[in-house]
PDB file of N, CA and C in Angstrom:
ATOM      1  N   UNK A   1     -25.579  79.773 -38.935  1.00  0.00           N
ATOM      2  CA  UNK A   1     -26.245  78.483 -38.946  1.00  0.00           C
ATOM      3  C   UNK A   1     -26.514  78.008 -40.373  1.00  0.00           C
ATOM      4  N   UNK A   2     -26.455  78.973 -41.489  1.00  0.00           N
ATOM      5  CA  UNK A   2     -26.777  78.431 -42.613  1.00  0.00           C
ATOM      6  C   UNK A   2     -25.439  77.826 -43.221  1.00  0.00           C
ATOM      7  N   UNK A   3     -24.752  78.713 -43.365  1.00  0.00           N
ATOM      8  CA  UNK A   3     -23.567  78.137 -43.688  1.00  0.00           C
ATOM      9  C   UNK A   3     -22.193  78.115 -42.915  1.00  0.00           C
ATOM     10  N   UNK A   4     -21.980  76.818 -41.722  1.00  0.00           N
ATOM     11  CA  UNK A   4     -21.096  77.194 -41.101  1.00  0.00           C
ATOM     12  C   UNK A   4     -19.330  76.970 -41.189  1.00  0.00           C
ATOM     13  N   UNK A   5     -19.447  76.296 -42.479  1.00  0.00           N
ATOM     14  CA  UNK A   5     -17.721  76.403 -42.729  1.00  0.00           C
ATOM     15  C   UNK A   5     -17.697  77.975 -43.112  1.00  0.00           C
ATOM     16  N   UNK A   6     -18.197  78.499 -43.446  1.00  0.00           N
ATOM     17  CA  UNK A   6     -17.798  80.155 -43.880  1.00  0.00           C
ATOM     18  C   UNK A   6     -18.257  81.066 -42.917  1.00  0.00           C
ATOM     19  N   UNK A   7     -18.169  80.571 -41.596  1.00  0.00           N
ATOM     20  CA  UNK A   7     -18.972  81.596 -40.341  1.00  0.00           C
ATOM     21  C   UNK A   7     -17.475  82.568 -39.942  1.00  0.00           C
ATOM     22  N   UNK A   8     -16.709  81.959 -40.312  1.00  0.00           N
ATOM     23  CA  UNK A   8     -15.446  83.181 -39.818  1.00  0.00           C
ATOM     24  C   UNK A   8     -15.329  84.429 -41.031  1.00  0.00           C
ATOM     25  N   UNK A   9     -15.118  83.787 -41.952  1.00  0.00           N
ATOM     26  CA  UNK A   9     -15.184  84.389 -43.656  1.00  0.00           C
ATOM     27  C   UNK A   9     -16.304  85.998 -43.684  1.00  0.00           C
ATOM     28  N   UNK A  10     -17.429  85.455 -42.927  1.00  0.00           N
ATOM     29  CA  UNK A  10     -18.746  86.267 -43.184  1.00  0.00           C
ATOM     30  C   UNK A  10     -18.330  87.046 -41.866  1.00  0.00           C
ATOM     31  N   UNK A  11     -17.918  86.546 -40.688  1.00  0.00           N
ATOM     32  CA  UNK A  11     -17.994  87.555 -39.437  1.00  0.00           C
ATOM     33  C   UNK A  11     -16.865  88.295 -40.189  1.00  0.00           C
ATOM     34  N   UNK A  12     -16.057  88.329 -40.924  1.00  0.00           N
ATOM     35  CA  UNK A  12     -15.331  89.037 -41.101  1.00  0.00           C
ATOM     36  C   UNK A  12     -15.604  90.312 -42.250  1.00  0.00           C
ATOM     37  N   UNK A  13     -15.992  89.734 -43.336  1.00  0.00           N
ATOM     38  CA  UNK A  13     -16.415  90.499 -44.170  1.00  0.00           C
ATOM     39  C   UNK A  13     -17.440  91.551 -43.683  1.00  0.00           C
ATOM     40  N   UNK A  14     -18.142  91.056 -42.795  1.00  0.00           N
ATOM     41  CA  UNK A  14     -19.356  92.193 -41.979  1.00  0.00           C
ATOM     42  C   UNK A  14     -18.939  93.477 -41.411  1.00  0.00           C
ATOM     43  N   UNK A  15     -17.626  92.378 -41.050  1.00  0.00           N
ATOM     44  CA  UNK A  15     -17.067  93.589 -39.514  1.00  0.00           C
ATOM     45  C   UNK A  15     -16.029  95.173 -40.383  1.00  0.00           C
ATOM     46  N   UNK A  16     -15.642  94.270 -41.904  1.00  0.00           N
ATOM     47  CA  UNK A  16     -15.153  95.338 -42.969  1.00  0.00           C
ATOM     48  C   UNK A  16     -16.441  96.295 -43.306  1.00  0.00           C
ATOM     49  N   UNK A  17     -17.445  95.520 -43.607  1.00  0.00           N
ATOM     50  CA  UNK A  17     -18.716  96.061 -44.213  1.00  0.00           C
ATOM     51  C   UNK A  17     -18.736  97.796 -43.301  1.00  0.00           C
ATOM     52  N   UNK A  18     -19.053  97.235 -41.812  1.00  0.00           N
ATOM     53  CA  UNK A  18     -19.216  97.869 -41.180  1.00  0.00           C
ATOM     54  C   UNK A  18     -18.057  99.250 -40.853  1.00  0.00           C
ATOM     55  N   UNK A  19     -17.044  98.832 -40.643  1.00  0.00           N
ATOM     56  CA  UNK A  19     -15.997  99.756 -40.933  1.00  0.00           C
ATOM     57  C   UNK A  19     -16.140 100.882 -41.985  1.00  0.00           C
ATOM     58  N   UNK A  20     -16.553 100.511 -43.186  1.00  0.00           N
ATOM     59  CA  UNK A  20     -16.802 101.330 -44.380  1.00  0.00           C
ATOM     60  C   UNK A  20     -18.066 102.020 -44.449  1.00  0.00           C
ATOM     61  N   UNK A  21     -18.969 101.470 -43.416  1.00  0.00           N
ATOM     62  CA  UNK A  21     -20.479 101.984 -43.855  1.00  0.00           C
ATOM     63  C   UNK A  21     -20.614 103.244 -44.297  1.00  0.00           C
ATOM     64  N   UNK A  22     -19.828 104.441 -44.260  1.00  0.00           N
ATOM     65  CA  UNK A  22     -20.200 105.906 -44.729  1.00  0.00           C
ATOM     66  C   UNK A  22     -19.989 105.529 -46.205  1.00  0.00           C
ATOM     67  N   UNK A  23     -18.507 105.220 -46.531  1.00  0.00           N
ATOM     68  CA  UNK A  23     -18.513 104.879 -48.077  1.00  0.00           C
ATOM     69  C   UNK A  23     -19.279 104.303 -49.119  1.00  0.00           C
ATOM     70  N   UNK A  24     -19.874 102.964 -48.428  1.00  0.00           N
ATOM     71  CA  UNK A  24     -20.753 102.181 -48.415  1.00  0.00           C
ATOM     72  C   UNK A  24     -22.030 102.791 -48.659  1.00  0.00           C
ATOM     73  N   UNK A  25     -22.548 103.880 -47.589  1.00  0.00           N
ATOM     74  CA  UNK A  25     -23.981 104.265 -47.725  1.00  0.00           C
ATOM     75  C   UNK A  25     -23.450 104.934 -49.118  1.00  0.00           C
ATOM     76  N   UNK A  26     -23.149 106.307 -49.105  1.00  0.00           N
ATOM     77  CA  UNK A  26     -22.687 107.247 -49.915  1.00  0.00           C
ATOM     78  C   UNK A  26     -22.788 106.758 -51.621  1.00  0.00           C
ATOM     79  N   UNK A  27     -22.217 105.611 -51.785  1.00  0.00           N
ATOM     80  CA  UNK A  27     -22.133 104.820 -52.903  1.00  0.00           C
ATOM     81  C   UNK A  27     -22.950 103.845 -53.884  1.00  0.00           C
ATOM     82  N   UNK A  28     -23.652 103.461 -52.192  1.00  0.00           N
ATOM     83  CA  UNK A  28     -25.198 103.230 -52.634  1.00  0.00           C
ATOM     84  C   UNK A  28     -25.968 104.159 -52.787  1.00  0.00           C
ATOM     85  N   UNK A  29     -26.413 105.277 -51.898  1.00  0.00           N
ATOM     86  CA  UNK A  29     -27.343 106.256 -52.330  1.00  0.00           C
ATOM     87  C   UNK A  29     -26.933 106.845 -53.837  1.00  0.00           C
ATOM     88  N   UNK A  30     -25.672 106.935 -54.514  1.00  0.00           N
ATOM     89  CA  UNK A  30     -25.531 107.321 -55.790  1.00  0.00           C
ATOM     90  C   UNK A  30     -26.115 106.258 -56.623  1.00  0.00           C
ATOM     91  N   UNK A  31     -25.838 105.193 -56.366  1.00  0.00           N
ATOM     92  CA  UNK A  31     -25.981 104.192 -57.089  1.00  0.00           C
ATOM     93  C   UNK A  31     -27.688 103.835 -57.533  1.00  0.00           C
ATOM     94  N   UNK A  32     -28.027 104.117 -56.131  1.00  0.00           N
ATOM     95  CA  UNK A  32     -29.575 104.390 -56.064  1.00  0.00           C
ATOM     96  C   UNK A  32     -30.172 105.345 -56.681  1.00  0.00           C
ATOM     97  N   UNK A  33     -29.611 106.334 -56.625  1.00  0.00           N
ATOM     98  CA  UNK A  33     -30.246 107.451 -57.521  1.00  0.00           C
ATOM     99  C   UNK A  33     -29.760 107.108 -58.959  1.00  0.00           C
ATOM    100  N   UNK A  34     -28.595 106.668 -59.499  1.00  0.00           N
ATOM    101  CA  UNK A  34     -28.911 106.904 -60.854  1.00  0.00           C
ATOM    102  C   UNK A  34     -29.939 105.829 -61.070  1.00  0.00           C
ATOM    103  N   UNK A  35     -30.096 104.528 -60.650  1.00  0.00           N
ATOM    104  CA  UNK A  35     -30.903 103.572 -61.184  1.00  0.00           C
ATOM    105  C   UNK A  35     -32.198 104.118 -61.101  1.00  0.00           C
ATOM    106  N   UNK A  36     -32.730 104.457 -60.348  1.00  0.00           N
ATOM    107  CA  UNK A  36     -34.129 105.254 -60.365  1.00  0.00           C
ATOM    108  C   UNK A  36     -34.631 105.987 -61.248  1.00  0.00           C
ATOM    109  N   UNK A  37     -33.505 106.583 -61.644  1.00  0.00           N
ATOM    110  CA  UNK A  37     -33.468 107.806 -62.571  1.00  0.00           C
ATOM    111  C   UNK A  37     -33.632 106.781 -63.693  1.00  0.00           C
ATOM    112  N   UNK A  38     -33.145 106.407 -63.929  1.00  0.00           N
ATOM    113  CA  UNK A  38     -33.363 105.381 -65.418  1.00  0.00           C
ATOM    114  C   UNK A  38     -34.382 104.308 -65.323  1.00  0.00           C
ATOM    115  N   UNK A  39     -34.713 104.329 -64.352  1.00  0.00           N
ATOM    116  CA  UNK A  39     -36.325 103.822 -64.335  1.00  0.00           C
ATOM    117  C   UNK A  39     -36.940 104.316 -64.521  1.00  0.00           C
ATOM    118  N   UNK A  40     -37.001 105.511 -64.274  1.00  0.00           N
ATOM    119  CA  UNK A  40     -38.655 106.653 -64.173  1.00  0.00           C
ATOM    120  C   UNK A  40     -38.215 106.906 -65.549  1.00  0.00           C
ATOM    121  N   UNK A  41     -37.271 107.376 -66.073  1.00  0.00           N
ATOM    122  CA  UNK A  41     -37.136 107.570 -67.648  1.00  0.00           C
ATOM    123  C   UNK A  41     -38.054 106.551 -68.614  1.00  0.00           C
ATOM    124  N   UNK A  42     -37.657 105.483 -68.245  1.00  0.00           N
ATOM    125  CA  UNK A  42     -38.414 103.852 -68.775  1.00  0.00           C
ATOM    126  C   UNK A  42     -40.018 103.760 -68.733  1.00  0.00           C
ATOM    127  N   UNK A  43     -40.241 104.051 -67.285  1.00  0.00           N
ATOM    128  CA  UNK A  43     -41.231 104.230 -67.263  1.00  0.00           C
ATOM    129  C   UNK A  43     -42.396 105.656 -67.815  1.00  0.00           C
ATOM    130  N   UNK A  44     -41.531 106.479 -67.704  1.00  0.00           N
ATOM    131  CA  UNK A  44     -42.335 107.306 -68.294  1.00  0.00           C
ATOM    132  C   UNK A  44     -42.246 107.445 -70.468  1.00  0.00           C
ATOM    133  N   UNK A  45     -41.269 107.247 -71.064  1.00  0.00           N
ATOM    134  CA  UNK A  45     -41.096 106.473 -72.192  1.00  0.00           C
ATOM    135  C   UNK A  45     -42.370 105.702 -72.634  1.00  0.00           C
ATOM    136  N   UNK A  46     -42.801 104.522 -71.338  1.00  0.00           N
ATOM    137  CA  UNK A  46     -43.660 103.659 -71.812  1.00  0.00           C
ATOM    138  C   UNK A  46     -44.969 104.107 -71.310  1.00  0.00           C
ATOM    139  N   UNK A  47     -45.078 105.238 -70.939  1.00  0.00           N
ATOM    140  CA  UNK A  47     -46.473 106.023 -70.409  1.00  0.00           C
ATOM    141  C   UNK A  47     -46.529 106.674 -71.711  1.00  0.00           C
ATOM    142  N   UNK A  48     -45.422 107.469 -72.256  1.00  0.00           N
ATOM    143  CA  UNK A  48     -45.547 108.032 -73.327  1.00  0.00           C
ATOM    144  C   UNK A  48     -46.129 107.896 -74.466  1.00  0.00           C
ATOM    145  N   UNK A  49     -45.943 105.873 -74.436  1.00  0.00           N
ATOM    146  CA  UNK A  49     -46.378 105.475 -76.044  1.00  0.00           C
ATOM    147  C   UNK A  49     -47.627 104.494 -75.898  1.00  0.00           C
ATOM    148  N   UNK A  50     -47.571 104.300 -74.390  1.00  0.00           N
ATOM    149  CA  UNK A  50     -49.270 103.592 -74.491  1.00  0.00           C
ATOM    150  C   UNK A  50     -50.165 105.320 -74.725  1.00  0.00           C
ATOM    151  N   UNK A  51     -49.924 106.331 -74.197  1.00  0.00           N
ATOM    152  CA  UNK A  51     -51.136 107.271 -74.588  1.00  0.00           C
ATOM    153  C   UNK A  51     -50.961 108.230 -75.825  1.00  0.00           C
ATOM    154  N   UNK A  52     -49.752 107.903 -76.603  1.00  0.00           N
ATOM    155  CA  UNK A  52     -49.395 108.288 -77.617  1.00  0.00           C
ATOM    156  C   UNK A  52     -50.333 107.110 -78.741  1.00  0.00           C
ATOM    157  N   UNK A  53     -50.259 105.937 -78.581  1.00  0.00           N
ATOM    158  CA  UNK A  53     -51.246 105.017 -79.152  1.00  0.00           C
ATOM    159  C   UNK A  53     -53.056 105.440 -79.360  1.00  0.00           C
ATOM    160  N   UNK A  54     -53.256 105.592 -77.773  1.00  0.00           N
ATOM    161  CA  UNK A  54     -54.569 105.654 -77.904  1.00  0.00           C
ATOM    162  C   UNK A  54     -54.627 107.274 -78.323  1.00  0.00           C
ATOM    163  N   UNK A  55     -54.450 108.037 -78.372  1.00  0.00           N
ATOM    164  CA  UNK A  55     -55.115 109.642 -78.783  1.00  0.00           C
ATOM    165  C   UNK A  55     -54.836 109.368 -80.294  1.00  0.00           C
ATOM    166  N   UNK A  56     -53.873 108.427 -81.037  1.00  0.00           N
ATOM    167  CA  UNK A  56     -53.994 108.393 -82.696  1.00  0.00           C
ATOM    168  C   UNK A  56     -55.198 107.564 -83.261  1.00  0.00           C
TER     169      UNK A  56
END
């Protein structure tokens, strides 16, 4: 209903989506884990230097 000149386009691409979903999950959960991982790095970095600030 949102976009219906591309309603065949999207049923289709879904129905691939779906076909692949193991690859799909698999690729995301990596994908997911490294980004996390380089968040908590970031974040802990910037935990590091706000209490690295205050104890000087």
């Amino acid at each position: 209903m949102v976009i219906p000149g591309y309603a065949a386009t999207l049923t289709e691409q879904v129905r691939v989506f779906l076909e692949h979903r193991k690859a799909v999950g698999s690729i995301g959960f990596l994908v997911m884990l490294f980004f996390s991982s380089v968040a908590f790095s970031i974040l802990g970095k910037a935990i590091s230097a706000v209490f690295s600030q205050v104890s000087s």
